[in-house]
C-alpha atoms as a PDB file:
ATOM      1  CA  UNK A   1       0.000   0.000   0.000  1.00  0.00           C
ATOM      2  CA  UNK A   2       1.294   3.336  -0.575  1.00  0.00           C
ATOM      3  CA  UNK A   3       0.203   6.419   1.231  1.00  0.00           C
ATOM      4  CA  UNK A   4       1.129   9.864   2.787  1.00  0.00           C
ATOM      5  CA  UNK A   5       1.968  10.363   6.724  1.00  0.00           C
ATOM      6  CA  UNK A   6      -0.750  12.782   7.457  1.00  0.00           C
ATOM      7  CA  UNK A   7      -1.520  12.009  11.139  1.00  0.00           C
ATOM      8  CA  UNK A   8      -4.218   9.838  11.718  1.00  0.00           C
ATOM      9  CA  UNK A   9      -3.643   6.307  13.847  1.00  0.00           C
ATOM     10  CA  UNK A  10      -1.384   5.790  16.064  1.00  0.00           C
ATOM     11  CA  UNK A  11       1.552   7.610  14.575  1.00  0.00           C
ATOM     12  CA  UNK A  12      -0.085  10.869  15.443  1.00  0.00           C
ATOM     13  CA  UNK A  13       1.296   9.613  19.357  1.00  0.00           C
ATOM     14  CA  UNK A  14       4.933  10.214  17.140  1.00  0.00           C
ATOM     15  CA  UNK A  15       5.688  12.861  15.488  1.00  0.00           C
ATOM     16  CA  UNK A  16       4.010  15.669  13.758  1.00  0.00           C
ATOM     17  CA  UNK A  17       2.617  15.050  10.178  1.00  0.00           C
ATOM     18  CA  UNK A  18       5.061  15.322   7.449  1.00  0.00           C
ATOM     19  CA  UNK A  19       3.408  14.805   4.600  1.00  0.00           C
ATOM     20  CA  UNK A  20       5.947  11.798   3.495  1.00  0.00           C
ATOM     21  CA  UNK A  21       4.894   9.726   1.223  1.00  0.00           C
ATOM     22  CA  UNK A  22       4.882   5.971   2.452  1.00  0.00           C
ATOM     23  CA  UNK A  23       4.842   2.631   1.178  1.00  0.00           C
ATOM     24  CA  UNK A  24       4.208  -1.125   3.308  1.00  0.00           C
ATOM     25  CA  UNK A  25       3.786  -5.003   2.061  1.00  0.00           C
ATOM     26  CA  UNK A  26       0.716  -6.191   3.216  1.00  0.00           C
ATOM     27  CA  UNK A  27      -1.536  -9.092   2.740  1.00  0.00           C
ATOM     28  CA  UNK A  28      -5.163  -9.643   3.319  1.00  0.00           C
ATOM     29  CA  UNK A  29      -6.648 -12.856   3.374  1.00  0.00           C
ATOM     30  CA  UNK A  30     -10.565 -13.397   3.095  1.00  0.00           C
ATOM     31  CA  UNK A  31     -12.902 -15.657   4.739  1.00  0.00           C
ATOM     32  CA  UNK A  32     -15.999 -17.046   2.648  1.00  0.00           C
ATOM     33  CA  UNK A  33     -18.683 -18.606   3.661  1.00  0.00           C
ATOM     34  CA  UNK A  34     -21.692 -19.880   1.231  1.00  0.00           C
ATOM     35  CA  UNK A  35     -19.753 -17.919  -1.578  1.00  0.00           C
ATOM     36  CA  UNK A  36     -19.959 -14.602   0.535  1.00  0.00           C
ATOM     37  CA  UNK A  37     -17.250 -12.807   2.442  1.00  0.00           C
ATOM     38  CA  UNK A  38     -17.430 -13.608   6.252  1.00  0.00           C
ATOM     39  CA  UNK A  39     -14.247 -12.126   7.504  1.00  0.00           C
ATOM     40  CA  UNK A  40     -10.863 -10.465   6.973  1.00  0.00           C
ATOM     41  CA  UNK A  41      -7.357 -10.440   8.203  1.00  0.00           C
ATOM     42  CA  UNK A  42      -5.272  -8.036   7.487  1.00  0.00           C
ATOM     43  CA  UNK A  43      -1.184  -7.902   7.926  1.00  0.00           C
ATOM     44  CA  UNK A  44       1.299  -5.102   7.042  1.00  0.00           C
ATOM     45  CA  UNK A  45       4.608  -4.028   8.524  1.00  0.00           C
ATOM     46  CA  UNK A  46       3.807  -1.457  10.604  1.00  0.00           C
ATOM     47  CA  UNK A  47       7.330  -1.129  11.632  1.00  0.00           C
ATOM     48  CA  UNK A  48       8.615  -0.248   8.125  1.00  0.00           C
ATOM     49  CA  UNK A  49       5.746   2.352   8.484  1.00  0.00           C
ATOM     50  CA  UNK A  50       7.270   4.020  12.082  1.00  0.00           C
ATOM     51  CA  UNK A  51      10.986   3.952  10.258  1.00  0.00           C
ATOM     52  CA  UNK A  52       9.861   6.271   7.248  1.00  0.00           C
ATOM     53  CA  UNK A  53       7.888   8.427   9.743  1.00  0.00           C
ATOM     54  CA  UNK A  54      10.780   9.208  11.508  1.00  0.00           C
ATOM     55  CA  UNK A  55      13.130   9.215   8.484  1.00  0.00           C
ATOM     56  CA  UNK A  56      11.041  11.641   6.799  1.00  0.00           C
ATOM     57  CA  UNK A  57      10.871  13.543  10.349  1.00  0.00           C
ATOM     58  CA  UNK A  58      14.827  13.975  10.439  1.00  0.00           C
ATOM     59  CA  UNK A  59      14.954  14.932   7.218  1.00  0.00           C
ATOM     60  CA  UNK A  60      12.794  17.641   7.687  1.00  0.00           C
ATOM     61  CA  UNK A  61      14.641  18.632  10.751  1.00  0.00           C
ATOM     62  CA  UNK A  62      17.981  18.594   8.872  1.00  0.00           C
ATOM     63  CA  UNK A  63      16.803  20.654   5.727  1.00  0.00           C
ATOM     64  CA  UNK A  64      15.425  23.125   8.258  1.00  0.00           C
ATOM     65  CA  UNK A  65      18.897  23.685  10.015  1.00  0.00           C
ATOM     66  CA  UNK A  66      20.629  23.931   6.315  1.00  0.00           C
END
């Protein structure tokens, strides 16, 4: 999934927005039932996610005391 870090979730308990844009691997598996959708798992790294928050955060920080 790709995505920008604008705030919302949990990663708003981080760091400020910064508008990074973001990208996880994921997978979501679906359960049927009678040929109809009865549930759904998803998985992503949601560590990868906090690591390009904060890289984009230090970034930011750096550019600022150029």
């Amino acid at each position: 999934m790709e995505g920008h870090h604008l705030g919302y979730g949990i990663q708003q308990e981080f760091v400020e927005p910064t508008g990074a844009r973001l990208q996880a691997m994921g997978m979501t598996h679906y359960h049927y039932k009678v040929g109809k959708i009865a549930g759904e798992c998803n998985v992503y790294d949601e560590v990868s996610l906090l690591v390009q928050v904060k890289l984009a955060e230090l970034a930011r920080h750096s550019a600022a005391d150029e």
